[in-house]
Protein backbone atom coordinates (compact mmCIF):
# COMPACT_ATOMS: atom_id res chain seq x y z
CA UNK A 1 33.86 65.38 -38.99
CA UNK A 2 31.12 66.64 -36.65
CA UNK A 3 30.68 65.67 -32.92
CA UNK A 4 27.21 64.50 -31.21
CA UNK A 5 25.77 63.27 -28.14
CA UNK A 6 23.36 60.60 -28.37
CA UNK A 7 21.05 60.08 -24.97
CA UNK A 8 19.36 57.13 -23.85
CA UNK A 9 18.11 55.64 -20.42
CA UNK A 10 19.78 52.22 -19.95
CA UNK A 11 16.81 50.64 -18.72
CA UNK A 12 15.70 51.27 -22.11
CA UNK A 13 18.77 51.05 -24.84
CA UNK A 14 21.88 50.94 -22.80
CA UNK A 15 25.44 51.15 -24.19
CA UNK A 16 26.61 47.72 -23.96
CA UNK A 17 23.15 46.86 -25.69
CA UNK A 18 24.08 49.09 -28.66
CA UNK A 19 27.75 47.26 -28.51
CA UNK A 20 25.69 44.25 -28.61
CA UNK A 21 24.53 45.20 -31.88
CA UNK A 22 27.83 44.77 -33.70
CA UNK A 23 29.23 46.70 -36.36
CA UNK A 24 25.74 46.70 -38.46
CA UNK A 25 24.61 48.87 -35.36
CA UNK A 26 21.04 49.85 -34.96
CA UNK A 27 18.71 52.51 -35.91
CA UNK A 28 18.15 55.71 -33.35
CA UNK A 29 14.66 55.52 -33.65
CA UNK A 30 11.40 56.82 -31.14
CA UNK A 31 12.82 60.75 -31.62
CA UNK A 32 9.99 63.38 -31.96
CA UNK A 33 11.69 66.34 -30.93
CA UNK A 34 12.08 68.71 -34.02
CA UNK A 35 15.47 69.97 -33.09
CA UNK A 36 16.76 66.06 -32.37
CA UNK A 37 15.83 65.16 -35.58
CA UNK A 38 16.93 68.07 -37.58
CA UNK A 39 20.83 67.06 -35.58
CA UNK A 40 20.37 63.72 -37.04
CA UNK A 41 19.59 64.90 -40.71
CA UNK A 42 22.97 67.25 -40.77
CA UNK A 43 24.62 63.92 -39.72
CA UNK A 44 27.66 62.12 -41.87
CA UNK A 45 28.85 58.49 -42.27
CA UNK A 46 31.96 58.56 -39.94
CA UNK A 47 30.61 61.06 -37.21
CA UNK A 48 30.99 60.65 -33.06
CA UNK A 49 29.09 61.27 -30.71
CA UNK A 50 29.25 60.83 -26.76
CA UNK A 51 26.45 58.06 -25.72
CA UNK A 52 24.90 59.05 -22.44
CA UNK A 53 22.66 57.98 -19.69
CA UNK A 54 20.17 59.73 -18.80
CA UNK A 55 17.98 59.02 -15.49
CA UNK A 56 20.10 56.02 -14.24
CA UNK A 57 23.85 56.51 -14.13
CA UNK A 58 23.81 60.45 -15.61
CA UNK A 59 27.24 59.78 -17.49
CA UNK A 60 29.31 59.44 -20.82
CA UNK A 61 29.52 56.11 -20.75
CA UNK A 62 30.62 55.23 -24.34
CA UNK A 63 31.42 57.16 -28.12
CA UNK A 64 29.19 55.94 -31.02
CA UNK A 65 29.80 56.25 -34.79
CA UNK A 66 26.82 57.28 -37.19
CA UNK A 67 27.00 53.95 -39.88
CA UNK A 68 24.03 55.36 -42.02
CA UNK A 69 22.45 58.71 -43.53
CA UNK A 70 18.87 59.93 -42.19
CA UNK A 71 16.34 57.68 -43.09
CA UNK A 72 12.61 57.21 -42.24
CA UNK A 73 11.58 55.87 -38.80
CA UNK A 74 10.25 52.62 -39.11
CA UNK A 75 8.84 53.26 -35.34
CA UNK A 76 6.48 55.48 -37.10
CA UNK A 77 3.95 55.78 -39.60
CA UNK A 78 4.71 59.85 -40.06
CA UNK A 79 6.95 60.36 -42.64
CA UNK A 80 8.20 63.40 -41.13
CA UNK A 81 10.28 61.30 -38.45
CA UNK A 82 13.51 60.31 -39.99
CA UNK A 83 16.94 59.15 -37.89
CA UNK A 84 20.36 57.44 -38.27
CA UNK A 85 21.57 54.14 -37.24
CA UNK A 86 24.72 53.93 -34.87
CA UNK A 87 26.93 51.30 -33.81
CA UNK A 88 29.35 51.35 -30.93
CA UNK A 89 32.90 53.41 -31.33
CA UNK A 90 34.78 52.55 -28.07
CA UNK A 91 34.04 53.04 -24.09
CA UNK A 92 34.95 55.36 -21.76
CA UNK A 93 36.99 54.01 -19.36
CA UNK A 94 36.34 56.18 -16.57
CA UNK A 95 32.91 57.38 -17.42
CA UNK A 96 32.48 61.29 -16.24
CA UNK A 97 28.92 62.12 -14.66
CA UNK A 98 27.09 65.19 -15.28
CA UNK A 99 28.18 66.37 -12.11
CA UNK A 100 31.54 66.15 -13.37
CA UNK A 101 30.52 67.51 -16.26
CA UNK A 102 28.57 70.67 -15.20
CA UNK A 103 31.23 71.50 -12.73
CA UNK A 104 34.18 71.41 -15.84
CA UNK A 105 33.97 75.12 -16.81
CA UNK A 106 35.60 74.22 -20.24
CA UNK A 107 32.22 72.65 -20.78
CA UNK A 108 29.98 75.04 -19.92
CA UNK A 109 28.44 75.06 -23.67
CA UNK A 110 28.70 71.27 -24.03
CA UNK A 111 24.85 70.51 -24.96
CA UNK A 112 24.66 68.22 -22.21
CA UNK A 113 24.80 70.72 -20.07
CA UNK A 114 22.79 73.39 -21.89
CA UNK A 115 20.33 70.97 -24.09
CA UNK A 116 18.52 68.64 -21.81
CA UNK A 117 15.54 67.94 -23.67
CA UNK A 118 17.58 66.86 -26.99
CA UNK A 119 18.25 62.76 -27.66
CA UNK A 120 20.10 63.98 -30.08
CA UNK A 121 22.03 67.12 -30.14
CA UNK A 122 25.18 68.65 -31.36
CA UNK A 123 28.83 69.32 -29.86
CA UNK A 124 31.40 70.69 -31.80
CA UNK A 125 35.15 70.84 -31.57
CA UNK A 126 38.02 68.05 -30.82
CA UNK A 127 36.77 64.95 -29.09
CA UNK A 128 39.34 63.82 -26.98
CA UNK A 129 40.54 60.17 -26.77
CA UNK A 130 41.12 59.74 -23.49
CA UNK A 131 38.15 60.66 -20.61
CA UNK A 132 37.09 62.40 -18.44
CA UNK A 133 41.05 63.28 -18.30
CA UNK A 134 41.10 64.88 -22.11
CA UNK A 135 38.00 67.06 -21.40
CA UNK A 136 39.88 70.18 -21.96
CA UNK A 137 39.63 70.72 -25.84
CA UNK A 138 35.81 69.00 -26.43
CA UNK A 139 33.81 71.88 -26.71
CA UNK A 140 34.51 75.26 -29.31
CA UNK A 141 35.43 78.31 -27.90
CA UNK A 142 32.29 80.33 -28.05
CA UNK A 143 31.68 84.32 -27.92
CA UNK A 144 27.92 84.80 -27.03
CA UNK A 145 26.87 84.50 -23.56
CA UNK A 146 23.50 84.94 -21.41
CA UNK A 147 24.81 87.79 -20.40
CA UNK A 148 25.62 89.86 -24.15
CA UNK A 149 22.91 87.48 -25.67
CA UNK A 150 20.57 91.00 -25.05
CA UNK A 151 21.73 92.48 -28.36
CA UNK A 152 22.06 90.03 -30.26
CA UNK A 153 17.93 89.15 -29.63
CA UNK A 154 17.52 92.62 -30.59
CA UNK A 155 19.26 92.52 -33.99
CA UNK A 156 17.75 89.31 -34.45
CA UNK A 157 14.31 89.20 -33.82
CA UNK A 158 11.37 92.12 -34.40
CA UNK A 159 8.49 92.81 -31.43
CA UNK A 160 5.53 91.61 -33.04
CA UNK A 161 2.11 89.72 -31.38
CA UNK A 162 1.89 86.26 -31.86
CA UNK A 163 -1.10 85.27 -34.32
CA UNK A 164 -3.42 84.04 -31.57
CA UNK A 165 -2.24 86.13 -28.73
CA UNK A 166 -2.71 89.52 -29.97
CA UNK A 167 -2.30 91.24 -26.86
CA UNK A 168 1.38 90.84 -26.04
CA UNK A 169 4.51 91.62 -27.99
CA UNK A 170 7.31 88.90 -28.32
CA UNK A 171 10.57 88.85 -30.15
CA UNK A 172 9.92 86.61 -31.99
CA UNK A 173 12.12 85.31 -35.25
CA UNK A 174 10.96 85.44 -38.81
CA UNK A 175 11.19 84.63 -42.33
CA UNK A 176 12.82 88.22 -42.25
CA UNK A 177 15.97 87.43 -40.06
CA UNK A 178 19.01 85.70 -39.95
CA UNK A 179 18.03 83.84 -36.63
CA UNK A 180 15.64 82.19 -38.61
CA UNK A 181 17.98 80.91 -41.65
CA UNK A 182 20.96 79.89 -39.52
CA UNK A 183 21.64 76.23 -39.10
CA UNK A 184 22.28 74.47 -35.53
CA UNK A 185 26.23 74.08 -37.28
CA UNK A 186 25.85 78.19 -37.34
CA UNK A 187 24.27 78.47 -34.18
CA UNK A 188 26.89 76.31 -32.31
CA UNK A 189 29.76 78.45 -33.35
CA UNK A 190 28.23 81.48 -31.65
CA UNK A 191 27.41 79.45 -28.31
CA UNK A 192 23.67 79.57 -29.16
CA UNK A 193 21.22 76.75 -27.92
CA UNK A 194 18.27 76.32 -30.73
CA UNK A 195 16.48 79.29 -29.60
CA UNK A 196 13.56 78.21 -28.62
CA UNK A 197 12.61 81.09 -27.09
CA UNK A 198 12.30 82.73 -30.33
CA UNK A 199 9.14 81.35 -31.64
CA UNK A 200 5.89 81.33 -30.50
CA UNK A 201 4.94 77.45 -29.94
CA UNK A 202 1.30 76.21 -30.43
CA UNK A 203 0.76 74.83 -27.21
CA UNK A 204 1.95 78.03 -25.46
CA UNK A 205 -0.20 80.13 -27.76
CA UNK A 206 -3.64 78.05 -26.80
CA UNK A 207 -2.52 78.42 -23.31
CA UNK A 208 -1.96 81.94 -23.34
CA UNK A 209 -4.86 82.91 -24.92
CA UNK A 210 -7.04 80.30 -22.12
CA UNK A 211 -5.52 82.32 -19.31
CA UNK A 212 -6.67 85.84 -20.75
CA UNK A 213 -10.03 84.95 -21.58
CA UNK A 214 -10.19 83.28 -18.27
CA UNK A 215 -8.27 85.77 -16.04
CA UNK A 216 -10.12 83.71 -12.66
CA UNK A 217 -7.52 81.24 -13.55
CA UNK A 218 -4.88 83.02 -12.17
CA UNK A 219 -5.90 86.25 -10.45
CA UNK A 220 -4.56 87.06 -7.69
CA UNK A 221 -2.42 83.39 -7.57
CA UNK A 222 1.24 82.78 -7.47
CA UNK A 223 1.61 81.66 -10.84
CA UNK A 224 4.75 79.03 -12.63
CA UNK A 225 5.46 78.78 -16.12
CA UNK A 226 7.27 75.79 -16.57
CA UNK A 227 9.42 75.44 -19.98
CA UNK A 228 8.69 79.43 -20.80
CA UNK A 229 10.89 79.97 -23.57
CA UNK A 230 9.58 83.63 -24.46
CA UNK A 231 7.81 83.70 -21.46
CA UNK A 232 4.56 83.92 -23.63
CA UNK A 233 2.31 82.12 -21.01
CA UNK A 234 4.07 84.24 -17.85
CA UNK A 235 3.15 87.36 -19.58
CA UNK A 236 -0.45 86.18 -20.04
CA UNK A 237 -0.71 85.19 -16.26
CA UNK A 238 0.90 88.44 -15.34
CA UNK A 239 -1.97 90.58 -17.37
CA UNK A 240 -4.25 88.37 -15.91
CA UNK A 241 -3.53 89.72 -12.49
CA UNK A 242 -1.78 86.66 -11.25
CA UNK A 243 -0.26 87.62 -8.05
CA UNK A 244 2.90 86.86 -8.37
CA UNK A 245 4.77 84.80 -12.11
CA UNK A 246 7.80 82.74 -12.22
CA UNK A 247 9.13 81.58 -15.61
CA UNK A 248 11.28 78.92 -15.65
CA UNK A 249 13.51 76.83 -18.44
CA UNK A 250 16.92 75.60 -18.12
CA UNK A 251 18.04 77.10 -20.97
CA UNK A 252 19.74 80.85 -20.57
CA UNK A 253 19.02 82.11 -22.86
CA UNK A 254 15.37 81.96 -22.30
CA UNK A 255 15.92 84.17 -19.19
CA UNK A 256 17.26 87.27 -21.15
CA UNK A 257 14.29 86.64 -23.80
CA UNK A 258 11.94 86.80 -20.63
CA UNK A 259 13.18 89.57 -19.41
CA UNK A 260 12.97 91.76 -22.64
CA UNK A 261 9.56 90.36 -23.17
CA UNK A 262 8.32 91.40 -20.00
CA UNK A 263 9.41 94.88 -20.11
CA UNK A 264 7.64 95.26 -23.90
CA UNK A 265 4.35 94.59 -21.88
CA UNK A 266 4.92 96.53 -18.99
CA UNK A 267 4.62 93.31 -16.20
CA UNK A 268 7.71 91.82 -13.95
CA UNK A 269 8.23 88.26 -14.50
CA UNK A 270 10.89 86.42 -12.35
CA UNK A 271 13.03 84.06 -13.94
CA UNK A 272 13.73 80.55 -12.36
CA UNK A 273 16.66 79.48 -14.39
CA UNK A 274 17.57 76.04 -12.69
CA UNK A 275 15.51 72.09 -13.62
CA UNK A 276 12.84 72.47 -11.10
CA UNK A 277 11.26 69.21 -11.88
CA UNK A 278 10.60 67.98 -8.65
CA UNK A 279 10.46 71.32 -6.38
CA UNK A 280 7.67 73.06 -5.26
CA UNK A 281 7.96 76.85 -4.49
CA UNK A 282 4.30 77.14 -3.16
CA UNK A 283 2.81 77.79 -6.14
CA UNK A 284 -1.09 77.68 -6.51
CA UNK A 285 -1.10 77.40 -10.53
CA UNK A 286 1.57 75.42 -12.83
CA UNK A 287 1.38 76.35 -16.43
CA UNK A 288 2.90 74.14 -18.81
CA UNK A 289 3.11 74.99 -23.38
CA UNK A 290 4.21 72.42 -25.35
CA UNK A 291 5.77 69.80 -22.68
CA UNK A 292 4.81 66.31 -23.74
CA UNK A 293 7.40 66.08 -27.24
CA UNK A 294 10.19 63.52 -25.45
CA UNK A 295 9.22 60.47 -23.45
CA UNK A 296 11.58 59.82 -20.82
CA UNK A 297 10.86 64.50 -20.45
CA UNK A 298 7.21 63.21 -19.93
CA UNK A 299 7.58 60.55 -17.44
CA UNK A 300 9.64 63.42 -15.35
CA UNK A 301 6.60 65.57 -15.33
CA UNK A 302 3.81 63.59 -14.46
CA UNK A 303 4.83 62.48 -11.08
CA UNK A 304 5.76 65.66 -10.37
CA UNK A 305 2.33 67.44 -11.86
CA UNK A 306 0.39 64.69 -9.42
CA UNK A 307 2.12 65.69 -6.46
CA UNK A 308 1.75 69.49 -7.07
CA UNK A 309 -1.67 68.90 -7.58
CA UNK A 310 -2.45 66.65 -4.43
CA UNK A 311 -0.85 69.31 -2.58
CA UNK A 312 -3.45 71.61 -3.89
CA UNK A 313 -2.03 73.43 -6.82
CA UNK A 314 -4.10 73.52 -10.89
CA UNK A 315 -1.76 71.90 -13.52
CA UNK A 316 -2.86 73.49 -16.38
CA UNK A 317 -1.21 72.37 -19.63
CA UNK A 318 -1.34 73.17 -23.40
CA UNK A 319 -0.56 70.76 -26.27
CA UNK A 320 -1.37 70.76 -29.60
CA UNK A 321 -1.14 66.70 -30.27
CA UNK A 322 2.29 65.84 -29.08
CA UNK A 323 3.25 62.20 -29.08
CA UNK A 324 3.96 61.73 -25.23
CA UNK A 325 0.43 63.36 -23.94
CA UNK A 326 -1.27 61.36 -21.06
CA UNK A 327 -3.70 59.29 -22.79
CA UNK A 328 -5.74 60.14 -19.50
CA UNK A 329 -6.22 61.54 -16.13
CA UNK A 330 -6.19 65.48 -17.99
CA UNK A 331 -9.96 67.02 -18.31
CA UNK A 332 -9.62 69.47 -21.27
CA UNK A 333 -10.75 72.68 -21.15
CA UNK A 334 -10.89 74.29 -24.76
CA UNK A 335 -9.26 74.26 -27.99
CA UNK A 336 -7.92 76.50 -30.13
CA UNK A 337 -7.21 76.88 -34.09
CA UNK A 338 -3.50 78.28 -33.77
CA UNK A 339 -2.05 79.83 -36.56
CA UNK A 340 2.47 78.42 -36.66
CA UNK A 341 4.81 78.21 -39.17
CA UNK A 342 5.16 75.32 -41.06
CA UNK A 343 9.15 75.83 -40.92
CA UNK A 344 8.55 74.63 -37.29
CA UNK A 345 5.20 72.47 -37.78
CA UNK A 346 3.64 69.86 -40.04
CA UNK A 347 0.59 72.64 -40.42
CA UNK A 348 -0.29 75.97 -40.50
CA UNK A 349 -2.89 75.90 -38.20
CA UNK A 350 -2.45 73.29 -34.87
CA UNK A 351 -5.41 71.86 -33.02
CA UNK A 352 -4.04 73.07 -29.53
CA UNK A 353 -6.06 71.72 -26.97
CA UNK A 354 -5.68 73.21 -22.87
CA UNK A 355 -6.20 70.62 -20.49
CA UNK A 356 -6.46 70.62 -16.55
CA UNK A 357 -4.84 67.67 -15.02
CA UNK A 358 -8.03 65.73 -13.24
C-alpha cells in the first residue's frame, strides 16, 4: 500500500463534504499540475492518504481511501488530465496543523512540508492510526539532504544551455540520466522532491530570454525571482546587470541547484529559501516562470503581485498557456517559440508569452 496527501481548501471541497459523499466517494478532479497528476496515476484501489486544508484551517483533518484507478477528468476537455475518485477513510480526532507539523522533525520530508504546490502528492512509510500522537513512524527514513544534495546534482545532471537561452549553462536533466527515468516512488526513497529545478520550464525560458534582450528591464534594479527552480531567470537578471538578484522557492533543493548554477556563469545569486508570498524585501522588479498551474497557488499571487506593484515595483511574468492565468489586468510584452520536452509538455515547442502586470 502507498501513502498520499490529498489538499483541498474547505471553502471549496471540505472533508466532511467528501464524507458526505458516501462510500461511492467522488472524483479528485480540477488538478493541472503535472507532478499531481502523475501521483494520482501511480495510485492503487485501497491506498491512504492524509486530506488537508489548505488556506483555512492548515491541518490533517481526515484520511481518504483511493476507490478508483486514474481516469479522465470530466472537468476537462484535455485528455491529458486524468485523476482518481476518493471517499472518506476515518477523521482525525485531534487534527495536527502545519505548524505542528513543520515543527515535528520526524517530518521534515513529509510533502506537506516540502511540496506545497502539489494537490496531490506522495508520502511514504507507516501511517499511523492514531494523530497527531502516532506521528513518529509516518514518513521513510531518508539519506539525501539539501545539504549532500550537491553531488548527487552533479552525477545526475550535465551543464548544458537551455534551447532558447543559449547564453547560460544549467544542470539540467536528460534523456541521458537516471534523474530523468526515476519515478516519484524512486525519488521518495532518496528524500528527493520532484526536482523541479532540473528542467528548464517554458515560461522561465521566454522570460529569460525577455530580460537579456531587454537588459533596461533590470539594470541596475534589485531584482526577485519568485519560484526559481534552476534559477534560470536570476541568472538572466544577474547578466543583465540587475543590481542586486534574489531567487526564491520553497523547495531546498532548488537553493543548492541555484547556487551551482550561478557559479557556472560567473554571477552571485542569493537564495531566499522561505514562502515569501506576501513579503516585500524592497524589490523594484518581481520575476515570475511558470506560476499560474494551481488555482488556489494563483489566487495567493495576485493580491500579492497588486500590492508590489502599487507600491511601485514591475511584475513581470512568463507563461506559456497555463490554466490559472489572469484572464486580464497583464499587458503582454512578447512571445516566444520555446523549444521543451514533451516528457514534461503536451508539445515540443510552447507558445510562451511574457506579460507585465498592468
Amino acid at each position: 500500500m502507498n501513502y498520499w496527501l490529498f489538499k483541498s481548501e474547505p471553502s471549496v471541497f471540505s472533508f466532511e463534504a467528501l464524507k458526505a459523499k458516501g462510500k461511492a466517494g467522488t472524483q479528485w478532479d480540477g488538478v493541472r499540475n503535472y507532478a499531481a497528476r502523475n501521483n494520482m496515476k501511480a495510485m492503487q484501489i485501497g491506498d491512504l492518504g492524509f486530506f488537508y486544508h489548505s488556506n483555512e484551517g492548515l491541518n490533517v483533518v481526515g484520511i481518504a481511501e483511493v476507490c478508483a484507478l486514474a481516469h479522465p477528468d470530466t472537468t476537462s476537455d484535455d485528455p491529458r488530465w486524468e485523476c482518481v475518485d476518493i471517499r472518506a477513510f476515518k477523521d482525525v480526532p485531534t487534527p495536527p496543523t502545519l505548524a505542528e507539523i513543520k515543527a515535528n522533525p520526524k517530518l521534515a520530508d513529509m510533502a506537506l512540508v516540502r511540496l506545497g504546490r502539489l494537490r496531490a502528492a506522495g508520502d511514504h512509510g507507516r501511517m499511523e492510526g492514531s494523530l497527531p500522537h502516532g506521528w513518529a513512524g509516518t514518513c521513510s527514513v531518508t539519506a539525501l539532504t539539501p545539504d549532500s544534495a550537491r553531488q548527487f546534482i552533479l552525477d545526475n545532471t550535465a551543464l548544458m544551455a537551455p534551447p532558447h537561452v543559449p547564453e547560460i549553462q544549467l544542470y539540467l536533466a536528460d534523456e541521458a540520466h537516471g534523474l530523468w527515468q526515476r519515478t516519484e516512488d524512486e525519488l521518495v526513497e532518496i528524500g528527493l522532491p520532484p526536482p523541479f529545478w532540473a528542467f528548464a520550464w517554458a515560461g522561465g525560458q521566454g522570460l529569460a530570454r525577455y530580460v537579456i534582450d531587454n537588459p533596461a528591464t533590470v539594470r541596475g534594479k534589485r531584482v526577485l525571482d519568485f519560484a526559481s527552480g534552476s534559477g534560470l531567470v536570476a541568472i538572466a537578471a544577474a547578466k543583465a546587470g540587475a543590481a542586486g538578484v534574489t531567487a526564491a522557492d520553497i523547495d531546498p533543493f532548488s537553493g543548492t541547484a541555484v547556487r551551482l548554477n550561478a557559479q557556472a556563469n560567473g554571477v552571485e545569486i542569493e537564495f531566499l529559501g522561505t514562502d515569501c508570498i506576501g513579503a516585500d524585501m524592497g524589490w523594484d522588479v518581481v520575476l515570475a516562470g511558470d506560476v499560474f498551474y494551481d488555482k488556489p497557488f494563483a489566487d495567493r499571487l495576485m493580491p500579492w503581485f497588486s500590492a508590489l506593484k502599487q507600491r511601485g515595483a514591475q511584475i513581470l511574468v512568463g507563461d506559456p498557456g497555463r490554466s490559472y492565468l489572469p484572464p486580464s489586468g497583464l499587458e503582454p510584452l512578447g512571445v516566444y517559440e520555446v523549444p521543451v520536452t514533451r516528457a514534461l509538455e503536451d508539445a515540443e515547442i510552447k507558445r510562451t508569452t511574457v506579460w507585465r502586470l498592468a
